[in-house]
C-alpha atoms as a PDB file:
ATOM      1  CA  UNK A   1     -42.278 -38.677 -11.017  1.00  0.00           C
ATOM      2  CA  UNK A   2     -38.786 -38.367 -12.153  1.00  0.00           C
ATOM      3  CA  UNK A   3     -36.866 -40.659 -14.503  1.00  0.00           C
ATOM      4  CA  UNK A   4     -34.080 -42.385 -12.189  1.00  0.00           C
ATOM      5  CA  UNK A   5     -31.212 -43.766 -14.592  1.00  0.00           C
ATOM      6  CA  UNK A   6     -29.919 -47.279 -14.816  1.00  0.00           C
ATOM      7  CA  UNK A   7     -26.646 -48.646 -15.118  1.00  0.00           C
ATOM      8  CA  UNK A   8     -25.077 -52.059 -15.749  1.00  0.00           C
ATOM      9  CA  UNK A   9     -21.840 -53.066 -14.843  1.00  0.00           C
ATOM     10  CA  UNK A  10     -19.296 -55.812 -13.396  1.00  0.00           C
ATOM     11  CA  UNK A  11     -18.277 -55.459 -10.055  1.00  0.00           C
ATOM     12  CA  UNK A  12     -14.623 -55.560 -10.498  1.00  0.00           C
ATOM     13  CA  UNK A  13     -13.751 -54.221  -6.725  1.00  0.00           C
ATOM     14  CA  UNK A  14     -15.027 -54.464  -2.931  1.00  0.00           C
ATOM     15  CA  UNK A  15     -14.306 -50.484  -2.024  1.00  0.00           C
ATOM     16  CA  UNK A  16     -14.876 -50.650   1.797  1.00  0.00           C
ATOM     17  CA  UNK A  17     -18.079 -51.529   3.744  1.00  0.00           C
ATOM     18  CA  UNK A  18     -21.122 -51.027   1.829  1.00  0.00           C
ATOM     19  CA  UNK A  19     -19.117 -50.115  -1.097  1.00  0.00           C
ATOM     20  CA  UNK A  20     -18.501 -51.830  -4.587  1.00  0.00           C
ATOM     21  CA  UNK A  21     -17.110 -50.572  -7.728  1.00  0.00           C
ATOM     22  CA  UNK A  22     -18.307 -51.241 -10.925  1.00  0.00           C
ATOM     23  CA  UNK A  23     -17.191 -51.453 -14.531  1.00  0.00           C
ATOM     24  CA  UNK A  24     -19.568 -50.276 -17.281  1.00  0.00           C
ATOM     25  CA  UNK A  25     -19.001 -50.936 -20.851  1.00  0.00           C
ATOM     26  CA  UNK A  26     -20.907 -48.969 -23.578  1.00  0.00           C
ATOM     27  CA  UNK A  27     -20.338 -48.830 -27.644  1.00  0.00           C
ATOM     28  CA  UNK A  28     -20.377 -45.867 -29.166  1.00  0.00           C
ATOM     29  CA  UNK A  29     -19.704 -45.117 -33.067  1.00  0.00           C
ATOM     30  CA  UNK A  30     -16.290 -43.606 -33.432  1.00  0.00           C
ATOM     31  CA  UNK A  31     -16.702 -40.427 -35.599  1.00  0.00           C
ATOM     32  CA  UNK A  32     -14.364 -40.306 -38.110  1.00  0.00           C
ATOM     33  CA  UNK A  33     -13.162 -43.653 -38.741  1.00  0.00           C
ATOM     34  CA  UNK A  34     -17.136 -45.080 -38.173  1.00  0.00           C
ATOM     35  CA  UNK A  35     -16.261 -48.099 -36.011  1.00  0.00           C
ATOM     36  CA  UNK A  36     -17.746 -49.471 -33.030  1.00  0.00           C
ATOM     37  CA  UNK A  37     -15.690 -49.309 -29.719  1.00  0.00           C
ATOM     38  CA  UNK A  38     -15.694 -49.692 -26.548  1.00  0.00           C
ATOM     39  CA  UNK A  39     -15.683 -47.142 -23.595  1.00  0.00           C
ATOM     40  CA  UNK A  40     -15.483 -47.816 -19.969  1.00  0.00           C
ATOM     41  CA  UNK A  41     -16.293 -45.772 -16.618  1.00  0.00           C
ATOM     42  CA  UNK A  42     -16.439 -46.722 -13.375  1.00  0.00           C
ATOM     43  CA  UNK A  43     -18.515 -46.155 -10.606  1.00  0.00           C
ATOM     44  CA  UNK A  44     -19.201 -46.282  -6.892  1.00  0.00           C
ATOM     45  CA  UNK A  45     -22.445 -48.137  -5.645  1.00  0.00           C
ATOM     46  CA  UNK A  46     -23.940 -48.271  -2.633  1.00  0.00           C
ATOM     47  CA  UNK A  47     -24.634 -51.818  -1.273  1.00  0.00           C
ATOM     48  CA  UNK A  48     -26.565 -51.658   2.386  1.00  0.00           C
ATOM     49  CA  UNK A  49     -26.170 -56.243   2.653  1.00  0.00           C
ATOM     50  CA  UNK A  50     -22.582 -56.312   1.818  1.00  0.00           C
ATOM     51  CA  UNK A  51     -23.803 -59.494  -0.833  1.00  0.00           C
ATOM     52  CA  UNK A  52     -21.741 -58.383  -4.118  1.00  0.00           C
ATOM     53  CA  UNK A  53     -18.866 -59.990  -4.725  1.00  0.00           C
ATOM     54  CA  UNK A  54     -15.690 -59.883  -7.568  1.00  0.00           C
ATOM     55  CA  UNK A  55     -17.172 -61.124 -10.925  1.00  0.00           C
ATOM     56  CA  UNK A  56     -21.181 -59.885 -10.375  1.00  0.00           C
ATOM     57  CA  UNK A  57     -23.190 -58.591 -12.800  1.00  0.00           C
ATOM     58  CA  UNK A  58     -25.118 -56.013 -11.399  1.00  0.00           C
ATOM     59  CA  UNK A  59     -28.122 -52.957 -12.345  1.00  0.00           C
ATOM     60  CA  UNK A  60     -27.883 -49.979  -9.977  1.00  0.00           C
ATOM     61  CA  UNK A  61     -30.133 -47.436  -9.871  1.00  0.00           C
ATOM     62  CA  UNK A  62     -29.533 -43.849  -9.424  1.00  0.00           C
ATOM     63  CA  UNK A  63     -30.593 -42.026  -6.310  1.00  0.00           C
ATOM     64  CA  UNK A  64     -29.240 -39.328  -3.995  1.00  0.00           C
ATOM     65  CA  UNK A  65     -25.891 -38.199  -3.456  1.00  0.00           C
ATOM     66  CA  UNK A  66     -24.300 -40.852  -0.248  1.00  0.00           C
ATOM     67  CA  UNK A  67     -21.278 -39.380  -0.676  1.00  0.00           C
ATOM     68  CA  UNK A  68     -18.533 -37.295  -2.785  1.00  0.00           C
ATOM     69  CA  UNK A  69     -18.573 -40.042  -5.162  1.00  0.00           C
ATOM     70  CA  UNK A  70     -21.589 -42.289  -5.088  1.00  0.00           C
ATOM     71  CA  UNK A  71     -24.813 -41.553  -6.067  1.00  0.00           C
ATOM     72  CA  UNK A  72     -25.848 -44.883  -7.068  1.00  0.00           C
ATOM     73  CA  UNK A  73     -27.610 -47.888  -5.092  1.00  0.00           C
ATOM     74  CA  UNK A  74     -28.049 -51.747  -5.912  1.00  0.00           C
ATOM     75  CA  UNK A  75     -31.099 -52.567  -7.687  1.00  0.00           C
ATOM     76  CA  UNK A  76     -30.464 -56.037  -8.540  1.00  0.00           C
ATOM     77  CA  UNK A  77     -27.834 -58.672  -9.014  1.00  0.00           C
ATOM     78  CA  UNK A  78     -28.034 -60.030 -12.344  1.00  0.00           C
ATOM     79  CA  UNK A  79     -25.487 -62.924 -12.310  1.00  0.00           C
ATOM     80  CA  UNK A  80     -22.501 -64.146  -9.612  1.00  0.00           C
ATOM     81  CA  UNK A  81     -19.264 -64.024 -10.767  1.00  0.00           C
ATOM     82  CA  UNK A  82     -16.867 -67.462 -10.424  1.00  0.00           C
ATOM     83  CA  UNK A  83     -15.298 -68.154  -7.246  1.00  0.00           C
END
């Protein structure tokens, strides 16, 4: 059984149908001035029920390449955003 990586993000963009884009925020230790900060990435997950909205909190999970650029799915929503 492989190990399928996890990712948490905000979903700061609806990117077509069954398509959201997601912010993820890690902190890493700068190296020479040995400060935490923040880096961001962003990436494309799949979502087959079109339910995500602006704002969500989200865990995807990884899984097969669906396209060029997404090779993530929705796992589970962790918290709606405002309306």
């Amino acid at each position: 059984m492989t190990h399928k990586r996890e990712i948490q993000g905000v979903v700061v963009k609806r990117s077509g149908d069954k398509t959201a884009s997601i912010l993820v925020t890690r902190s890493v230790l700068h190296p020479k001035y040995h400060k935490t900060v923040k880096r961001f990435k962003k990436y494309l997950i799949h979502d087959e029920r079109n339910e995500l909205n602006v704002g969500d909190s989200v865990i995807a999970i990884e899984c097969r390449p669906l396209s060029k650029t997404k090779s993530f799915r929705l796992k589970t929503i962790v918290a709606t955003g405002v309306k």
